[in-house]
Structure formats: structure tokens, C-alpha cells
C-alpha atoms as a PDB file:
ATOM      1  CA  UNK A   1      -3.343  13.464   9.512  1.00  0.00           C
ATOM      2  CA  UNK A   2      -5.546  10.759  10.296  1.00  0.00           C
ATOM      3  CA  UNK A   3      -5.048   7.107  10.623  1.00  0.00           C
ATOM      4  CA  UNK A   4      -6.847   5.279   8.075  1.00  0.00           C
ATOM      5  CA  UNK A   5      -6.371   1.068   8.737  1.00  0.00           C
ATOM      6  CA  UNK A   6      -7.115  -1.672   6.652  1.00  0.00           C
ATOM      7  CA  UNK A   7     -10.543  -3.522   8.091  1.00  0.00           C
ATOM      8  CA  UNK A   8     -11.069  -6.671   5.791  1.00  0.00           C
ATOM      9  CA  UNK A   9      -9.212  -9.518   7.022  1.00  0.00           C
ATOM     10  CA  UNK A  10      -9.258 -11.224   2.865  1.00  0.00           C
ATOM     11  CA  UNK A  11      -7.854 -10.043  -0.008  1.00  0.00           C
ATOM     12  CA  UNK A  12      -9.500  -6.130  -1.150  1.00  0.00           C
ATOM     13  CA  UNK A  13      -8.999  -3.144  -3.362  1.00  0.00           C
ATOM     14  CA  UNK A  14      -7.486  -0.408  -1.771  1.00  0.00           C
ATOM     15  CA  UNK A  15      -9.993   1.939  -3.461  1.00  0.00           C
ATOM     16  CA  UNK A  16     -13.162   0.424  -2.167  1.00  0.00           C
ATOM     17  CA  UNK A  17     -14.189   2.891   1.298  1.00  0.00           C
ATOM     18  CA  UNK A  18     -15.584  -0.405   3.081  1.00  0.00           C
ATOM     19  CA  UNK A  19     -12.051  -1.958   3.115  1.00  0.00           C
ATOM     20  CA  UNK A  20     -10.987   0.371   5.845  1.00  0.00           C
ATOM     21  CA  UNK A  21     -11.768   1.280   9.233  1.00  0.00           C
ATOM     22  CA  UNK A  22     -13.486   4.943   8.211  1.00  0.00           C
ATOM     23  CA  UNK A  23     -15.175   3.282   5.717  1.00  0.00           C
ATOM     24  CA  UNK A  24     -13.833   5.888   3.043  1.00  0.00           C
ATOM     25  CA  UNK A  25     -10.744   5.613   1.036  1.00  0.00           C
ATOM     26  CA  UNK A  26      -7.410   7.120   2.218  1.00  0.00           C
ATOM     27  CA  UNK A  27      -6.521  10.635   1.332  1.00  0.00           C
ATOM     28  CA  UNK A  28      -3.525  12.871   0.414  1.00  0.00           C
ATOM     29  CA  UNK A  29      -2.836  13.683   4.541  1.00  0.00           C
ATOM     30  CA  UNK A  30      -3.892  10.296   5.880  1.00  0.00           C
ATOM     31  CA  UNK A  31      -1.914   7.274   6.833  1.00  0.00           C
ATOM     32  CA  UNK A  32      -2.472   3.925   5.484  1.00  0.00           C
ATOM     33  CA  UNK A  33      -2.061   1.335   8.003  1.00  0.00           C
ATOM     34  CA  UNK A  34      -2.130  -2.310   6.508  1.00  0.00           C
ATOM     35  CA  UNK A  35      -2.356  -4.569  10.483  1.00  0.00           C
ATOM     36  CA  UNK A  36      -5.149  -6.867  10.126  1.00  0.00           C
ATOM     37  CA  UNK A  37      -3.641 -10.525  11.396  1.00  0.00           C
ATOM     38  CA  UNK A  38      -4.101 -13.292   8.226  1.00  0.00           C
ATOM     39  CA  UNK A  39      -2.610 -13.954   5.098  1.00  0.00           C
ATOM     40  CA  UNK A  40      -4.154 -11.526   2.916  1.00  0.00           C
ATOM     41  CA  UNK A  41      -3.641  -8.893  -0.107  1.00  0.00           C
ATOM     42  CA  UNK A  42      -4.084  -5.581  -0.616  1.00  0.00           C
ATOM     43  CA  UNK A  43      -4.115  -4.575  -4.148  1.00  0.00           C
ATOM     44  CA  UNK A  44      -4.024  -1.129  -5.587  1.00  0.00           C
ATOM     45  CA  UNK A  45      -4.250  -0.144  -9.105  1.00  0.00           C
ATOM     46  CA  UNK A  46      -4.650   3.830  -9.815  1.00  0.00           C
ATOM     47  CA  UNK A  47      -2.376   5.995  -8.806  1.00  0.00           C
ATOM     48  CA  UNK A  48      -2.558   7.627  -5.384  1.00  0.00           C
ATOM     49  CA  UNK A  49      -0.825  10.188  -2.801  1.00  0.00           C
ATOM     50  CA  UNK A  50      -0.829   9.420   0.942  1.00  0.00           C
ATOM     51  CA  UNK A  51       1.368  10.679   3.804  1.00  0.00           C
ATOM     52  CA  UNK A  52       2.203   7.439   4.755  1.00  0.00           C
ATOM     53  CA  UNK A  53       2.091   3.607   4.530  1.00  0.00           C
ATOM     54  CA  UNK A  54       2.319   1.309   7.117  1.00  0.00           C
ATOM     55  CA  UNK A  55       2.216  -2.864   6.635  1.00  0.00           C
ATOM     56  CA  UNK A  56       2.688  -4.456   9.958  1.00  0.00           C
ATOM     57  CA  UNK A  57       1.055  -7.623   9.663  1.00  0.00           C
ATOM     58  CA  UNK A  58       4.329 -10.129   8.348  1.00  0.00           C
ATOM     59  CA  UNK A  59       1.440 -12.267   6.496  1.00  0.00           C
ATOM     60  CA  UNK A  60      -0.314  -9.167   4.713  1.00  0.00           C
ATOM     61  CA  UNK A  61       0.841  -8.009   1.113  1.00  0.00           C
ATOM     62  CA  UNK A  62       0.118  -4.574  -0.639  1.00  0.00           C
ATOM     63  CA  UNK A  63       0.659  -5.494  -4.467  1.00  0.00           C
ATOM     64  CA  UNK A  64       0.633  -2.812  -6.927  1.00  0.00           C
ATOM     65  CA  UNK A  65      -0.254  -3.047 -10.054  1.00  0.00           C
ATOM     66  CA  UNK A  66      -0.284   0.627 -11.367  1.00  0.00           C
ATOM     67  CA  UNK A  67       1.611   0.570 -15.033  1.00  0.00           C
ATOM     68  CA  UNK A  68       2.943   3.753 -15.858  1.00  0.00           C
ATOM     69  CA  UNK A  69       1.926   5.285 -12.701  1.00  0.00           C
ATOM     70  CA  UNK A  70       2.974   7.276  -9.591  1.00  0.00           C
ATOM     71  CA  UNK A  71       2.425   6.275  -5.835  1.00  0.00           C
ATOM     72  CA  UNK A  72       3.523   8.995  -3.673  1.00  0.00           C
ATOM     73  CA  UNK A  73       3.844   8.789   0.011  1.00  0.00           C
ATOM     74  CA  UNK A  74       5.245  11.665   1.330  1.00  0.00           C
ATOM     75  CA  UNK A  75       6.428  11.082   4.235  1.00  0.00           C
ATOM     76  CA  UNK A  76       7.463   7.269   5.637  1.00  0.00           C
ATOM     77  CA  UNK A  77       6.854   4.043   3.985  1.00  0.00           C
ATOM     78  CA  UNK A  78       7.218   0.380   6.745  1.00  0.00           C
ATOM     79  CA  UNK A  79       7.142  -2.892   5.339  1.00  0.00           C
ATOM     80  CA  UNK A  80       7.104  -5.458   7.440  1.00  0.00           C
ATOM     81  CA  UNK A  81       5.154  -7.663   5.124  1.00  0.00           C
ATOM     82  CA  UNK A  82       5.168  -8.076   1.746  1.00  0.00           C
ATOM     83  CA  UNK A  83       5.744  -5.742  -0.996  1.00  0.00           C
ATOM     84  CA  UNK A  84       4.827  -6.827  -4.565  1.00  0.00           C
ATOM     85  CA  UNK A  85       5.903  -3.874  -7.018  1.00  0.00           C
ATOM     86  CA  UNK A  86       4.990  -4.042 -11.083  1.00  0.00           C
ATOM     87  CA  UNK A  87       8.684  -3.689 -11.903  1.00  0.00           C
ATOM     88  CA  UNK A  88      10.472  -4.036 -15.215  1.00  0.00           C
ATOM     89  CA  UNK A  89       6.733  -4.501 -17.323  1.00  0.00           C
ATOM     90  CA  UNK A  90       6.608  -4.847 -20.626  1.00  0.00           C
ATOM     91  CA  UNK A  91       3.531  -2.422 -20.479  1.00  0.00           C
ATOM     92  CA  UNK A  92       5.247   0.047 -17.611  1.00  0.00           C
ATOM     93  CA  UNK A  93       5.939   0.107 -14.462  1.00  0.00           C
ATOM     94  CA  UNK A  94       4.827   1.953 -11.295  1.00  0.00           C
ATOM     95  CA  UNK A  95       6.611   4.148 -10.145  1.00  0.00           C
ATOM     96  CA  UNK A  96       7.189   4.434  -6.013  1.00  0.00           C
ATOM     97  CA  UNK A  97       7.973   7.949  -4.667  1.00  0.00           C
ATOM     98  CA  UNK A  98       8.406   8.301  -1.233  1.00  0.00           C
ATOM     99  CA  UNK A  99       9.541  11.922  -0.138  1.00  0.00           C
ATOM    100  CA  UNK A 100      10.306  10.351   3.704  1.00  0.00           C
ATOM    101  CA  UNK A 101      11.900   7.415   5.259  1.00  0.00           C
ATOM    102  CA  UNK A 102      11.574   3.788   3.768  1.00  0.00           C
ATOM    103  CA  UNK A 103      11.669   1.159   6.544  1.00  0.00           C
ATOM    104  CA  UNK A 104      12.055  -2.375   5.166  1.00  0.00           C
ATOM    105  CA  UNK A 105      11.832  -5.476   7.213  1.00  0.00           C
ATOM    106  CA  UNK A 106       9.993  -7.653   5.172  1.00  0.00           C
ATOM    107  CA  UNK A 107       9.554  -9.096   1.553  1.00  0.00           C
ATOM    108  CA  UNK A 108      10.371  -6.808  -1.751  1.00  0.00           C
ATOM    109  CA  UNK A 109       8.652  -8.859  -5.066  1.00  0.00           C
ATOM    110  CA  UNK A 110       9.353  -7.614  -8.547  1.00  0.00           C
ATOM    111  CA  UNK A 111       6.673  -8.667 -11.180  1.00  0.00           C
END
């Protein structure tokens, strides 16, 4: 597993390589670790498998915006930030599946 961290300290896709500190996107056996200091999101919008996600930054935000699809992590999810979640759409909803321990500290938002 490898350690993949979020490198832009503004708002970002979550499927553009530069955005993180490898410079390539985050793969099925890599952690995604969201720590950058600001006020800042991270958006993701296709569906996508990681072993884990990490936000540890209290002013960062990963917003998803995935209708009708599947975000697996399979091992831990820890939010200490914000968590903005497509919920209850009109047009469908992500769907969260974590296969490990959810930590949750910070904010949970429902669109």
C-alpha cells in the first residue's frame, strides 16, 4: 500500500495525477490522505476503489458527487473534516462502501 496525499492547497479533482503528491491518481491498494492546511475541496465524481481515506485537515472537504455510483474503500475511512455525500438525489445517489472501520470526527453533509 502506498500513501498517496493530496498536494494542491485549492479546490481539485480527485482524478487529475498533479493533485497529489505522486503526481498520479490513487489506486485500488493505495491510501488517500486529504492533510493539506486551508479551506479547500476535494471533489470526486467517477466511481473509485481505494484501501483507504484519510481527511485530517478540519478545514478540507471531499464532496462526492458520483450519482448512481460506488466508492469503495476497503479498509478504514477518517473524517476529520468535512464530508459532503450526494444523498437522497433525484438523479441517484452514491453509494459509500467501506469494508473497514469508519472514523468520524468531523462534518457529514447530505446534498
Amino acid at each position: 500500500m502506498a500513501t498517496k496525499s493530496w498536494s494542491n492547497p485549492v479546490n481539485g479533482s480527485c482524478t487529475v495525477g498533479s493533485n497529489w503528491s505522486s503526481d498520479s491518481v490513487r489506486g485500488a491498494s493505495d491510501e488517500a490522505l486529504i492533510d493539506v492546511s486551508g479551506n479547500h475541496t476535494v471533489s470526486l465524481n467517477v466511481p473509485i476503489t481505494v484501501q483507504s481515506i484519510g481527511i485530517s485537515d478540519t478545514s478540507a472537504t471531499l464532496c462526492i458527487r458520483d450519482p448512481g455510483g460506488t466508492e469503495s474503500v476497503t479498509a478504514g475511512l477518517i473524517n476529520a473534516g468535512v464530508l459532503d455525500l450526494d444523498a437522497f438525489r433525484r438523479d441517484g445517489s452514491t453509494t459509500p462502501a467501506v469494508g473497514g472501520t469508519l472514523t468520524h470526527s468531523g462534518q457529514l453533509v447530505r446534498a
